[in-house]
C-alpha atoms as a PDB file:
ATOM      1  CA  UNK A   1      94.930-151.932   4.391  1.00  0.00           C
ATOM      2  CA  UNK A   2      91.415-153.542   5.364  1.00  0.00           C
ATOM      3  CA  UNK A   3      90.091-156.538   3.412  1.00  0.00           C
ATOM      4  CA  UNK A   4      86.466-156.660   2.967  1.00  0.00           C
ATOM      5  CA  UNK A   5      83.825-160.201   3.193  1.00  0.00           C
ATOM      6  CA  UNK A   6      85.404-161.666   0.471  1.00  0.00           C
ATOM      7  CA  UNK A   7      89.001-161.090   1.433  1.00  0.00           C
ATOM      8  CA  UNK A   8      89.798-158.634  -1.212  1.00  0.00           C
ATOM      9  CA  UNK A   9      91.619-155.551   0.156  1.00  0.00           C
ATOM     10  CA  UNK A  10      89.900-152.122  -0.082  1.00  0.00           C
ATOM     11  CA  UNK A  11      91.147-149.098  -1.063  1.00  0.00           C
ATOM     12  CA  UNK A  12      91.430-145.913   0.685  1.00  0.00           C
ATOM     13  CA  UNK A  13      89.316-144.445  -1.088  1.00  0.00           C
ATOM     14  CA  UNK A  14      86.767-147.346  -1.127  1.00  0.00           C
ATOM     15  CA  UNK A  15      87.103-146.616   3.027  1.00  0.00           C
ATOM     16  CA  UNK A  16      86.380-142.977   2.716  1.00  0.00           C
ATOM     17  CA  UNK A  17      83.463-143.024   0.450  1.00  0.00           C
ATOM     18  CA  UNK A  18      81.771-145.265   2.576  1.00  0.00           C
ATOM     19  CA  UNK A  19      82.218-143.506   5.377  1.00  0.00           C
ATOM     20  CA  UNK A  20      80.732-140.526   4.040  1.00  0.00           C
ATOM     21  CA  UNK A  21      77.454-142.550   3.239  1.00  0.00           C
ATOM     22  CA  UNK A  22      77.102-143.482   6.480  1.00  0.00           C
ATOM     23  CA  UNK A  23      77.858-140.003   7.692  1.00  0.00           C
ATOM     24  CA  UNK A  24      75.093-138.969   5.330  1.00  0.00           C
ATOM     25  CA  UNK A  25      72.636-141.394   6.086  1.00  0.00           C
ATOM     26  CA  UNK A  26      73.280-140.565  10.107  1.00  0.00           C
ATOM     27  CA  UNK A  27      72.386-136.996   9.375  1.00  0.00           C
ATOM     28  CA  UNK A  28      69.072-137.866   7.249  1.00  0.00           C
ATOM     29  CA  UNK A  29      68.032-139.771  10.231  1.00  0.00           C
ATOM     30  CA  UNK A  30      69.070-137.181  12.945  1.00  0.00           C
ATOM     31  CA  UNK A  31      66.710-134.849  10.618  1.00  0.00           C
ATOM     32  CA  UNK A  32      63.797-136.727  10.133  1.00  0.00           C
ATOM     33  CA  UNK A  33      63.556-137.682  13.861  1.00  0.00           C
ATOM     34  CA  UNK A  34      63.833-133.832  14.950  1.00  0.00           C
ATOM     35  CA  UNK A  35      61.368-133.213  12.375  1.00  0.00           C
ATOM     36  CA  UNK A  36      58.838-135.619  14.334  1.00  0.00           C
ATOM     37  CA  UNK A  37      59.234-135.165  17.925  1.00  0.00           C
ATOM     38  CA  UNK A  38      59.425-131.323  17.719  1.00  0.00           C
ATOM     39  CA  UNK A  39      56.404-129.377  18.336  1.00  0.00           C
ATOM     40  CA  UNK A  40      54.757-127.311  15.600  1.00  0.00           C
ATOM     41  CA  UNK A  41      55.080-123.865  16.216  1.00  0.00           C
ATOM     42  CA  UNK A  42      52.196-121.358  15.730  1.00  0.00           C
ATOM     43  CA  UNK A  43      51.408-119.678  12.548  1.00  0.00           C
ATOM     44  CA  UNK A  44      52.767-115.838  13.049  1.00  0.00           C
ATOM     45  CA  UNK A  45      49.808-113.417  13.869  1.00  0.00           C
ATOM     46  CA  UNK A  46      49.951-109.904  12.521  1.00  0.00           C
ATOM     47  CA  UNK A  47      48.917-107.796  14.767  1.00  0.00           C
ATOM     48  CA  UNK A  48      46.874-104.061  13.791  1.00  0.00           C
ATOM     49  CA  UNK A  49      47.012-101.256  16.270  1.00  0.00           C
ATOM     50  CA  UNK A  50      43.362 -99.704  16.657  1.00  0.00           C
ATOM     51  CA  UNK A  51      44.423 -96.165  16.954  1.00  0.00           C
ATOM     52  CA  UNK A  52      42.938 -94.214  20.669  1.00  0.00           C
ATOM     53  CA  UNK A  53      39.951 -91.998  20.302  1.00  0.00           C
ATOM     54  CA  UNK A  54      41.380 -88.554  21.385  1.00  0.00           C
ATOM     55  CA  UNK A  55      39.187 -87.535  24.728  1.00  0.00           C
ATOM     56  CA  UNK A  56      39.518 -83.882  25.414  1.00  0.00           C
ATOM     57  CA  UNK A  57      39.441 -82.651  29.280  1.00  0.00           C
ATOM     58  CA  UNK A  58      37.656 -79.909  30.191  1.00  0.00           C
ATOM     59  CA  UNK A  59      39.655 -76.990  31.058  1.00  0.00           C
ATOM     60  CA  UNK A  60      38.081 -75.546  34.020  1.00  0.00           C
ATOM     61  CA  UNK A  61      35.520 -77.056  36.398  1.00  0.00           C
ATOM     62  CA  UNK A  62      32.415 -74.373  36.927  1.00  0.00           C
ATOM     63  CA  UNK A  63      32.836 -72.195  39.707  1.00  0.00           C
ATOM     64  CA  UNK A  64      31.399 -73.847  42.578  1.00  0.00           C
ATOM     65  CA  UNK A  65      28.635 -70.770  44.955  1.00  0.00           C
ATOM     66  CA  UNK A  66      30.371 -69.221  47.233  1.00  0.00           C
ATOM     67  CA  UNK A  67      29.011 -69.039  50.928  1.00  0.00           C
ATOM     68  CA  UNK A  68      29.546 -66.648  53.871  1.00  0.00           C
ATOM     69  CA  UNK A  69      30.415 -69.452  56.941  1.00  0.00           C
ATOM     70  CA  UNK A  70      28.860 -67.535  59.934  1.00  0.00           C
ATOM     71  CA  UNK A  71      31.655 -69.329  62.091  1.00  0.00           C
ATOM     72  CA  UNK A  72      30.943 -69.151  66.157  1.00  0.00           C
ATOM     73  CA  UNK A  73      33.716 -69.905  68.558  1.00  0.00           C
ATOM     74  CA  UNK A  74      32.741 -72.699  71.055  1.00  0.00           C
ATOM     75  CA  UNK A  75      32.666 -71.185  73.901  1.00  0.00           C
ATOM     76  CA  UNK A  76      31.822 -73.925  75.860  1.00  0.00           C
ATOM     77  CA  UNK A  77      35.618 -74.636  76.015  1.00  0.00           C
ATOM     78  CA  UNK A  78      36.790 -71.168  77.672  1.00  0.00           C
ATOM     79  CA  UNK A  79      38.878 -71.456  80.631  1.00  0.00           C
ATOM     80  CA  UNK A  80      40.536 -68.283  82.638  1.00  0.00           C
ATOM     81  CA  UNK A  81      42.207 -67.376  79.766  1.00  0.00           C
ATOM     82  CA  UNK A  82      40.721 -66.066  76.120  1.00  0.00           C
ATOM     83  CA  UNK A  83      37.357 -68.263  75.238  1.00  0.00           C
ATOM     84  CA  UNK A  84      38.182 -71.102  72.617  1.00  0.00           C
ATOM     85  CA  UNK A  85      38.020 -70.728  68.876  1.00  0.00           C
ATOM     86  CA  UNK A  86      36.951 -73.473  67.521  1.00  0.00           C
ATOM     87  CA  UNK A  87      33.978 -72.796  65.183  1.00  0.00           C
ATOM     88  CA  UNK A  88      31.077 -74.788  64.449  1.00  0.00           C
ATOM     89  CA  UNK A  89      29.233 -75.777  61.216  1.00  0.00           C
ATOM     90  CA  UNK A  90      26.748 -73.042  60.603  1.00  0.00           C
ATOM     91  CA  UNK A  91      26.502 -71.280  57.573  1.00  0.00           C
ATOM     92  CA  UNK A  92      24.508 -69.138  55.879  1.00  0.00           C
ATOM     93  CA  UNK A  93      24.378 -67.426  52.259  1.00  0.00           C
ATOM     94  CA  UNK A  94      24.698 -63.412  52.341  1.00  0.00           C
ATOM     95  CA  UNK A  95      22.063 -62.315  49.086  1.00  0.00           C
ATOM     96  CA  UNK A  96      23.759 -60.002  46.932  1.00  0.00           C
ATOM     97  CA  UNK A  97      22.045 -56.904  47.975  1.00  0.00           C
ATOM     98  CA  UNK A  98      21.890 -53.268  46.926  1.00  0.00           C
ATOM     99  CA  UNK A  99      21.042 -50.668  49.721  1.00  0.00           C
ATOM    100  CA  UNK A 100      21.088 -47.259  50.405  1.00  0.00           C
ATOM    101  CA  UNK A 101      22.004 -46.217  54.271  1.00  0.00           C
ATOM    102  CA  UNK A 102      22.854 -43.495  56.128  1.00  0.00           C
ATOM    103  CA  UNK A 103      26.365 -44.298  56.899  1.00  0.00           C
ATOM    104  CA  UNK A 104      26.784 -40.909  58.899  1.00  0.00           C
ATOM    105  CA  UNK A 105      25.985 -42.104  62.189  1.00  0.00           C
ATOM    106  CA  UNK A 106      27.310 -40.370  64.714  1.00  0.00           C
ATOM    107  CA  UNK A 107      30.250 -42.530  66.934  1.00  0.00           C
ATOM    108  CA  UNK A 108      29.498 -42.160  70.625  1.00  0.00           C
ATOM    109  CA  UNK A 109      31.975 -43.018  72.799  1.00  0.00           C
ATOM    110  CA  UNK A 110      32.083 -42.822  76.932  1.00  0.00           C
ATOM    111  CA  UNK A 111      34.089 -42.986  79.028  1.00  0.00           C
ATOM    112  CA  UNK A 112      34.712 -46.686  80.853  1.00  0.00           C
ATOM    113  CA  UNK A 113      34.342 -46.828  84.700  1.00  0.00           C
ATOM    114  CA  UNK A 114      37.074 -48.839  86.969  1.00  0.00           C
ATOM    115  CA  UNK A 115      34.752 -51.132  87.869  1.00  0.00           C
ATOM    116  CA  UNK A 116      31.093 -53.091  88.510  1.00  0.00           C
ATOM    117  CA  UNK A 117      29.684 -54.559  92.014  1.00  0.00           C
ATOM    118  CA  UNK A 118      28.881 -58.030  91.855  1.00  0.00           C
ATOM    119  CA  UNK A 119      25.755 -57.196  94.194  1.00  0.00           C
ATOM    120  CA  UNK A 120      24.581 -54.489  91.361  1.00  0.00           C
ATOM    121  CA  UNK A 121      23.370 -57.309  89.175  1.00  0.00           C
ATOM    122  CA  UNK A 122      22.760 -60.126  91.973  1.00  0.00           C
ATOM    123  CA  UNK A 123      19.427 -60.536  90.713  1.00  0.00           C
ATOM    124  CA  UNK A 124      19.648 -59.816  87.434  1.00  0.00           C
ATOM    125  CA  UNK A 125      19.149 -61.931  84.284  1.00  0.00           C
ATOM    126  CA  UNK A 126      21.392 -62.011  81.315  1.00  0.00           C
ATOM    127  CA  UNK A 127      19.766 -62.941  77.850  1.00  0.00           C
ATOM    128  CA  UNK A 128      21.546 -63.204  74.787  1.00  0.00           C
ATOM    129  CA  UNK A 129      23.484 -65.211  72.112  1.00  0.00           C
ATOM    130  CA  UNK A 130      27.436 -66.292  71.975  1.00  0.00           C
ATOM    131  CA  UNK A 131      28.308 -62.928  72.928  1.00  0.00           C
ATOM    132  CA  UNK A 132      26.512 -62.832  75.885  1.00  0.00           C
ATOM    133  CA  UNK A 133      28.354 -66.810  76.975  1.00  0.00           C
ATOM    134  CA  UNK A 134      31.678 -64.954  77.720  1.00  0.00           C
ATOM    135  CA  UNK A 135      29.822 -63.304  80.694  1.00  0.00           C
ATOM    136  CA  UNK A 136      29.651 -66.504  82.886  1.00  0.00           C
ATOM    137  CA  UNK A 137      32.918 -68.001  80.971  1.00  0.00           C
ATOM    138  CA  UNK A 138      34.663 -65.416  81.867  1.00  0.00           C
ATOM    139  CA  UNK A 139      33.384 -65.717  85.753  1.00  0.00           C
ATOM    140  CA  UNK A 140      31.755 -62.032  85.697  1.00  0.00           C
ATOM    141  CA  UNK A 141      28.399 -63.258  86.466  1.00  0.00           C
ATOM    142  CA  UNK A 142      27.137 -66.768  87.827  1.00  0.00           C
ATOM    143  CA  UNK A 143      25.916 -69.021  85.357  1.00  0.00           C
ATOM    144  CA  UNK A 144      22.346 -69.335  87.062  1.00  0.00           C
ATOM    145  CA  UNK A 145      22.123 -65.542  86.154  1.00  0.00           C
ATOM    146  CA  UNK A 146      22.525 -66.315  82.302  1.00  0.00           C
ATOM    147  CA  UNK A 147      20.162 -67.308  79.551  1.00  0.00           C
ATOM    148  CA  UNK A 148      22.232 -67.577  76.687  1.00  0.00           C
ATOM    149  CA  UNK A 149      23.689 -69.579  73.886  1.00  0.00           C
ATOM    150  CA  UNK A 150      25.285 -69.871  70.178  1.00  0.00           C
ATOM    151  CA  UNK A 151      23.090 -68.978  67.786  1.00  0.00           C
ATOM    152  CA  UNK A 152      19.912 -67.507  69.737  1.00  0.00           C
ATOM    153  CA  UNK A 153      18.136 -64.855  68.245  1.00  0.00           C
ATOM    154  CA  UNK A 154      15.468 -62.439  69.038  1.00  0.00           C
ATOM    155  CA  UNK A 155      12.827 -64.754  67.304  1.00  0.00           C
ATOM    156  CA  UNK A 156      14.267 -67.771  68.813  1.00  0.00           C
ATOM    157  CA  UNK A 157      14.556 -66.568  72.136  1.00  0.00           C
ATOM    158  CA  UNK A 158      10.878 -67.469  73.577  1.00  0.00           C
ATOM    159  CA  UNK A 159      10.904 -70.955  72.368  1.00  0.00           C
ATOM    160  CA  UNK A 160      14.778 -71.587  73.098  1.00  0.00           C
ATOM    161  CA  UNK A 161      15.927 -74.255  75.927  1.00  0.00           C
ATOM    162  CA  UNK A 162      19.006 -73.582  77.721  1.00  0.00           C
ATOM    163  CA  UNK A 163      19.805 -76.276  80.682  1.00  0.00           C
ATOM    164  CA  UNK A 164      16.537 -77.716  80.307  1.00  0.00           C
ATOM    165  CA  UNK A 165      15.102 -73.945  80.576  1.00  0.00           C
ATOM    166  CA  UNK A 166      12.793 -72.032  79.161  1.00  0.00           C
ATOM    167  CA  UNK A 167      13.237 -68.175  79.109  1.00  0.00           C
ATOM    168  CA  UNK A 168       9.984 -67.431  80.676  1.00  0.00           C
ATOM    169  CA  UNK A 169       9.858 -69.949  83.780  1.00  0.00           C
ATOM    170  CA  UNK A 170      13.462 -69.441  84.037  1.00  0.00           C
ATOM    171  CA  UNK A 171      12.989 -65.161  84.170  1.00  0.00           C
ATOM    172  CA  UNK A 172      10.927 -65.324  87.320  1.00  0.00           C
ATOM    173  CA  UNK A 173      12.414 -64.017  89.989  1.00  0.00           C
ATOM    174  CA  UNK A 174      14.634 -61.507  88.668  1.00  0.00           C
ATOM    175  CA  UNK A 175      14.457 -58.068  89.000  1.00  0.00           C
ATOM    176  CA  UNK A 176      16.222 -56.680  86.377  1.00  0.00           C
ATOM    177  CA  UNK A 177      16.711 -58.761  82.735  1.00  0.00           C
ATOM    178  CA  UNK A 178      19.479 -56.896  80.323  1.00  0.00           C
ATOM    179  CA  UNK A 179      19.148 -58.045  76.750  1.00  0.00           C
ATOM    180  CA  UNK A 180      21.557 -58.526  73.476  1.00  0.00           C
ATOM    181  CA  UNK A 181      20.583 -60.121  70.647  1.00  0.00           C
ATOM    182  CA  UNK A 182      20.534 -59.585  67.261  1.00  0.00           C
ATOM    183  CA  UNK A 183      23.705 -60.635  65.892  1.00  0.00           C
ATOM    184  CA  UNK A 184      22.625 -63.547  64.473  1.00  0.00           C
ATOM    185  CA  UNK A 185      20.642 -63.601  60.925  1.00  0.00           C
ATOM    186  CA  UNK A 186      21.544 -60.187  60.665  1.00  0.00           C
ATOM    187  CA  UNK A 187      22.090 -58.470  56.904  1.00  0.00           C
ATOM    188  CA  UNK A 188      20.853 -55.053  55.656  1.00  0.00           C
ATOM    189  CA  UNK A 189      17.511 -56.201  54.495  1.00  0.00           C
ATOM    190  CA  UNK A 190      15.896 -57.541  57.955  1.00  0.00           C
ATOM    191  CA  UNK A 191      16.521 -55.158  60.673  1.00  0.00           C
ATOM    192  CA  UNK A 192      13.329 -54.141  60.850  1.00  0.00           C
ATOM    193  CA  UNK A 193      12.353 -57.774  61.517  1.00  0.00           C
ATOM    194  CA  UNK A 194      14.927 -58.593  63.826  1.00  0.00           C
ATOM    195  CA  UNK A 195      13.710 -54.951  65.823  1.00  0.00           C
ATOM    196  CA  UNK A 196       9.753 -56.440  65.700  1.00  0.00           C
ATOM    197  CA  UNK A 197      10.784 -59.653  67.442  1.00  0.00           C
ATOM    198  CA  UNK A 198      12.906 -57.626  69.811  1.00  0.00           C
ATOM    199  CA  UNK A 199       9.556 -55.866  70.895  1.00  0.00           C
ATOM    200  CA  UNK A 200       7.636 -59.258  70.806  1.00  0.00           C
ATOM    201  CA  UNK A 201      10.175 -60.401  73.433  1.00  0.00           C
ATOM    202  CA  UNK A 202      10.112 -57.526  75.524  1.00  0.00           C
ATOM    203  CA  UNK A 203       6.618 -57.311  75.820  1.00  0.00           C
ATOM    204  CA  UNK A 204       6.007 -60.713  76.861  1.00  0.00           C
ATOM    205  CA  UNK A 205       8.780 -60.076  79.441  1.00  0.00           C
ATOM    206  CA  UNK A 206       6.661 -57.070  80.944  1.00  0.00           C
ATOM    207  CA  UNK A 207       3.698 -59.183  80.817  1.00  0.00           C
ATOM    208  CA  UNK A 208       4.983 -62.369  82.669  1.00  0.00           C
ATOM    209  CA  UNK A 209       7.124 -60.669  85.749  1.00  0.00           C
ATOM    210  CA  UNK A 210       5.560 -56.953  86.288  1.00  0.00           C
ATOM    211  CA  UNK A 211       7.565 -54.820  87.598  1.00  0.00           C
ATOM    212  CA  UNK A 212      10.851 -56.227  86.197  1.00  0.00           C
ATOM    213  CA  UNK A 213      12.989 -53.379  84.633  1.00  0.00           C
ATOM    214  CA  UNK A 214      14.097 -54.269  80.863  1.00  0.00           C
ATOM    215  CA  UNK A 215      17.320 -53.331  79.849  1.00  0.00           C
ATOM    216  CA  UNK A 216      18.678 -53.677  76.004  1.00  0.00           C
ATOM    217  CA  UNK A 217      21.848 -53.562  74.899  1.00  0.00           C
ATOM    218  CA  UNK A 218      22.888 -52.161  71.920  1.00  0.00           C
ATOM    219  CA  UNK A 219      25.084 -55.026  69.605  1.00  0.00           C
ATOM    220  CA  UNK A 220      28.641 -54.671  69.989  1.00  0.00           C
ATOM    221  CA  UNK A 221      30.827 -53.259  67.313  1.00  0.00           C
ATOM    222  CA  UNK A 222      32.542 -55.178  64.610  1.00  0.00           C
ATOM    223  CA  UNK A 223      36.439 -55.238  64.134  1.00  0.00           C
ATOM    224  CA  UNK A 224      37.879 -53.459  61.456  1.00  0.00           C
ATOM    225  CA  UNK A 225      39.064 -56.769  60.480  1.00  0.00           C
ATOM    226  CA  UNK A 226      36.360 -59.869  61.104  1.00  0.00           C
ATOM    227  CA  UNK A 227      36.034 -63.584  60.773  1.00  0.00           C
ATOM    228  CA  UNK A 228      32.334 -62.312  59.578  1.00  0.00           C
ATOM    229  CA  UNK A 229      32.479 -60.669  56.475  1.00  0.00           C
ATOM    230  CA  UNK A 230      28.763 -61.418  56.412  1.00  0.00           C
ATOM    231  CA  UNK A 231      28.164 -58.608  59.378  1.00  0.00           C
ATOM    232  CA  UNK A 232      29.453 -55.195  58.811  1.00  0.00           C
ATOM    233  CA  UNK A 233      29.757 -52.298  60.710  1.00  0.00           C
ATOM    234  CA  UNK A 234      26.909 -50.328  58.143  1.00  0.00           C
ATOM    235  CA  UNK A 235      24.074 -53.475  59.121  1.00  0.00           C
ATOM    236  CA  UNK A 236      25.033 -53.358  62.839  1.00  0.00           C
ATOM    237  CA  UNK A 237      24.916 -49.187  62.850  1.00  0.00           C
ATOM    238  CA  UNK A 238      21.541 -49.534  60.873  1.00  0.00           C
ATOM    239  CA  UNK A 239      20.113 -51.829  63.558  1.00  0.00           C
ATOM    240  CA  UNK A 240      21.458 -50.391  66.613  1.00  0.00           C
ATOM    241  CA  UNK A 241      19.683 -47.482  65.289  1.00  0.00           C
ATOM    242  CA  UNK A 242      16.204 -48.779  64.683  1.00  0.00           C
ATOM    243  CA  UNK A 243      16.684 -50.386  68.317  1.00  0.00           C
ATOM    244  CA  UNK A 244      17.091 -46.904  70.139  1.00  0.00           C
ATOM    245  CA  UNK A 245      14.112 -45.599  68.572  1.00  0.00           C
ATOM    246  CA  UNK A 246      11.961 -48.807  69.274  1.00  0.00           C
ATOM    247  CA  UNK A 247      13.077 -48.113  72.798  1.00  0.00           C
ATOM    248  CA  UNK A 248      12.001 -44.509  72.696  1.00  0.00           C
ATOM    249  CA  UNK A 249       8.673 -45.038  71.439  1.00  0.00           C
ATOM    250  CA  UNK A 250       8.146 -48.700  73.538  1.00  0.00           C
ATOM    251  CA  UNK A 251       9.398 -47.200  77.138  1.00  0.00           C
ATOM    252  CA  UNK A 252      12.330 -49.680  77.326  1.00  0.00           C
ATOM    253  CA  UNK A 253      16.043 -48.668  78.064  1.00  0.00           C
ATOM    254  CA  UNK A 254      18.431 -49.159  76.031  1.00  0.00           C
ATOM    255  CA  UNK A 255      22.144 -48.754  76.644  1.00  0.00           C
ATOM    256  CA  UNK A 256      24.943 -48.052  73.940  1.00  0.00           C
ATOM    257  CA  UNK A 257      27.026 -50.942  74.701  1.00  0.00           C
ATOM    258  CA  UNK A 258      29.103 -50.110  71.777  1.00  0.00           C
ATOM    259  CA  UNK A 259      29.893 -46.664  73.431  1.00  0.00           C
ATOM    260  CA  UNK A 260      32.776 -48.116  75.414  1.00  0.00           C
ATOM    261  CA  UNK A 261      34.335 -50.227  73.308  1.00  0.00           C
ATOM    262  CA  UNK A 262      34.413 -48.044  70.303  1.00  0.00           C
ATOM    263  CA  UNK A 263      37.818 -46.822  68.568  1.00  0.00           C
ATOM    264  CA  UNK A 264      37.642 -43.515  67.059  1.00  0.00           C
ATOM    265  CA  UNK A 265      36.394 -45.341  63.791  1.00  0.00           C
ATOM    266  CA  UNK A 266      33.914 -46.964  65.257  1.00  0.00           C
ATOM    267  CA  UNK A 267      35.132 -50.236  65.057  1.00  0.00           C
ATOM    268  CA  UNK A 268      35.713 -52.269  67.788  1.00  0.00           C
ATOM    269  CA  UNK A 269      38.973 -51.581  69.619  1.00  0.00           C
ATOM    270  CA  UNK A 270      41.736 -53.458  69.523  1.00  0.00           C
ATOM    271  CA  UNK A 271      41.997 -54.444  73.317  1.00  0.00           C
ATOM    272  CA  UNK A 272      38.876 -55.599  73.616  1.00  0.00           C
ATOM    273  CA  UNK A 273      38.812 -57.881  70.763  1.00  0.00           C
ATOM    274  CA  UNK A 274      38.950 -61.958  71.457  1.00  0.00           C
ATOM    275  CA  UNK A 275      40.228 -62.430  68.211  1.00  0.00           C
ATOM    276  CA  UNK A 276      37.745 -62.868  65.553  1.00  0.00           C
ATOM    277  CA  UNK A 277      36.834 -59.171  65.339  1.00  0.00           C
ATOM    278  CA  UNK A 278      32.822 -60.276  66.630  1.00  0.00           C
ATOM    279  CA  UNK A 279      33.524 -61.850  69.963  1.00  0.00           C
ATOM    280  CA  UNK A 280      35.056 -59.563  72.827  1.00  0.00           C
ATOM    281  CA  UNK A 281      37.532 -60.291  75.633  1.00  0.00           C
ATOM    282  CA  UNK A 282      37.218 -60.188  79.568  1.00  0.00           C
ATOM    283  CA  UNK A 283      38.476 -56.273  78.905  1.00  0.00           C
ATOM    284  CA  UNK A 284      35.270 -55.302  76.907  1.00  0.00           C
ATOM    285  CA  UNK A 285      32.793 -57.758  79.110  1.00  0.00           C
ATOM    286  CA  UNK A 286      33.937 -55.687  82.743  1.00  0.00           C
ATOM    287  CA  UNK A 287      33.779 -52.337  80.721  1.00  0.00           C
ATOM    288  CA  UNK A 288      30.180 -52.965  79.883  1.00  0.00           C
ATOM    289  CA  UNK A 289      28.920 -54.184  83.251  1.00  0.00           C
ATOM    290  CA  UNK A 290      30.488 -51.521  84.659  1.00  0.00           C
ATOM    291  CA  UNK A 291      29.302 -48.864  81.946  1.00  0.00           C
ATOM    292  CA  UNK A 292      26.030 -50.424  82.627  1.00  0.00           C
ATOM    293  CA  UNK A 293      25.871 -49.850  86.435  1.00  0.00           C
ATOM    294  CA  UNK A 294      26.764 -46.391  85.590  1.00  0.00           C
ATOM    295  CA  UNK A 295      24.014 -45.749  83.585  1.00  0.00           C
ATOM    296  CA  UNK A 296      21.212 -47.431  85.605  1.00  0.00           C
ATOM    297  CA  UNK A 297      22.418 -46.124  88.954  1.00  0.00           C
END
């Protein structure tokens, strides 16, 4: 037992009581110096969700114009083999266009020599667009003997420079110039145009080198099946037409190139198609020269 100051004894009791009082007194301070040094915490927010204004999509986007790509093979790339394929970036809309042709035109076909003499057309000139290319490509006839390129046309073909030539400085010489052209900006409303500045070239021809002997070729045939849905086989008929009579009434030839390349739908044959159902093959380009030799001998 534990005496206190005065040397009275205490009671248990006594001992416990004032044990708790200090306990009680430890926790009020433990409290109020938490309360101090702690740091205030914020006030709660409420937060309110703005609801999202509902945006609505359209469904469809408008239907963008469609356009006909007139797509030309370069043929600047042929080697021995077929000419390269690759087209370039010309395009051009077709106009929705109603017209009434004679579609009964008759199919001429001929029969295709073996061959062609390289000294038949020594001194001849060749004028025409990406069709006519695959003539020198193709090694059939020197380059020199060539005036040709993507995209030329009958209008164009005056003013055109090839190799840093023109066509009329780089015609002299030449005996014999065989034309094909037309192709390009063809569609069933301007063959009649395309036929004028056929004549317009022709003439001039005459004119500057008398004596040469003009030769046109008629525009070879479409495939049944084309990378040109642009040109079909009714526009190139209706023009081919208007050609041979041009030539009839202007003293010109004109040879049916067509004639020997021809299935019997008069279509462009299979085996003489490069692959886009417009350009032809070696095949077609040694049936022609030599169809054309044939006819002029």
């Amino acid at each position: 037992m534990q005496n206190d100051r005065n040397g009275k004894s205490l009671t248990p009791a006594v001992i416990v009581l004032s044990l708790l009082i200090v306990g009680v007194i430890a926790l009020i301070i433990v409290l109020v110096y938490s309360y101090f040094t702690s740091e205030p915490q914020p006030a709660s927010v409420t937060t309110s969700t703005t609801p999202q204004t509902a945006v609505s999509e359209p469904t469809a986007s408008p239907p963008e114009t469609t356009q006909a790509a007139i797509v030309v093979p370069d043929m600047t790339k042929a080697s021995s083999g077929e000419p390269a394929t690759e087209p370039d970036t010309t395009t051009a809309t077709t106009p929705a266009v109603t017209v009434s042709i004679d579609t009964t035109v008759e199919i001429t076909t001929a029969t295709v020599p073996d061959t062609f003499s390289d000294s038949f057309f020594e001194n001849t000139l060749f004028i025409g667009d990406s069709i006519m290319t695959g003539i020198y490509l193709y090694n059939l006839i020197p380059v020199k003997n060539v005036f040709a390129e993507i995209g030329l046309a009958p209008s164009t073909a005056l003013t055109a420079t090839i190799n840093g030539n023109t066509l009329i400085p780089k015609s002299s010489g030449f005996d014999r110039a065989v034309i094909m052209l037309g192709a390009n900006g063809i569609n069933a409303t301007n063959s009649d145009d395309l036929v004028e500045s056929m004549k317009v070239l022709i003439n001039r021809l005459k004119a500057e080198n008398p004596g040469m002997e003009i030769v046109v070729l008629t525009v070879t045939p479409i495939g049944a099946v084309s990378s040109y849905p642009h040109i079909t086989k009714v526009m190139l008929d209706e023009y081919n037409t208007k050609l041979t009579t041009a030539a009839r009434e202007n003293g010109f030839i004109l040879i049916d190139s067509g004639a020997v390349l021809k299935n019997s739908d008069g279509y462009l044959a299979s085996e003489y198609n490069a692959g886009d159902g417009l350009h032809i093959n070696s095949q077609a380009y040694k049936a022609i020269l030599a169809y054309v030799q044939k006819e002029l001998e």
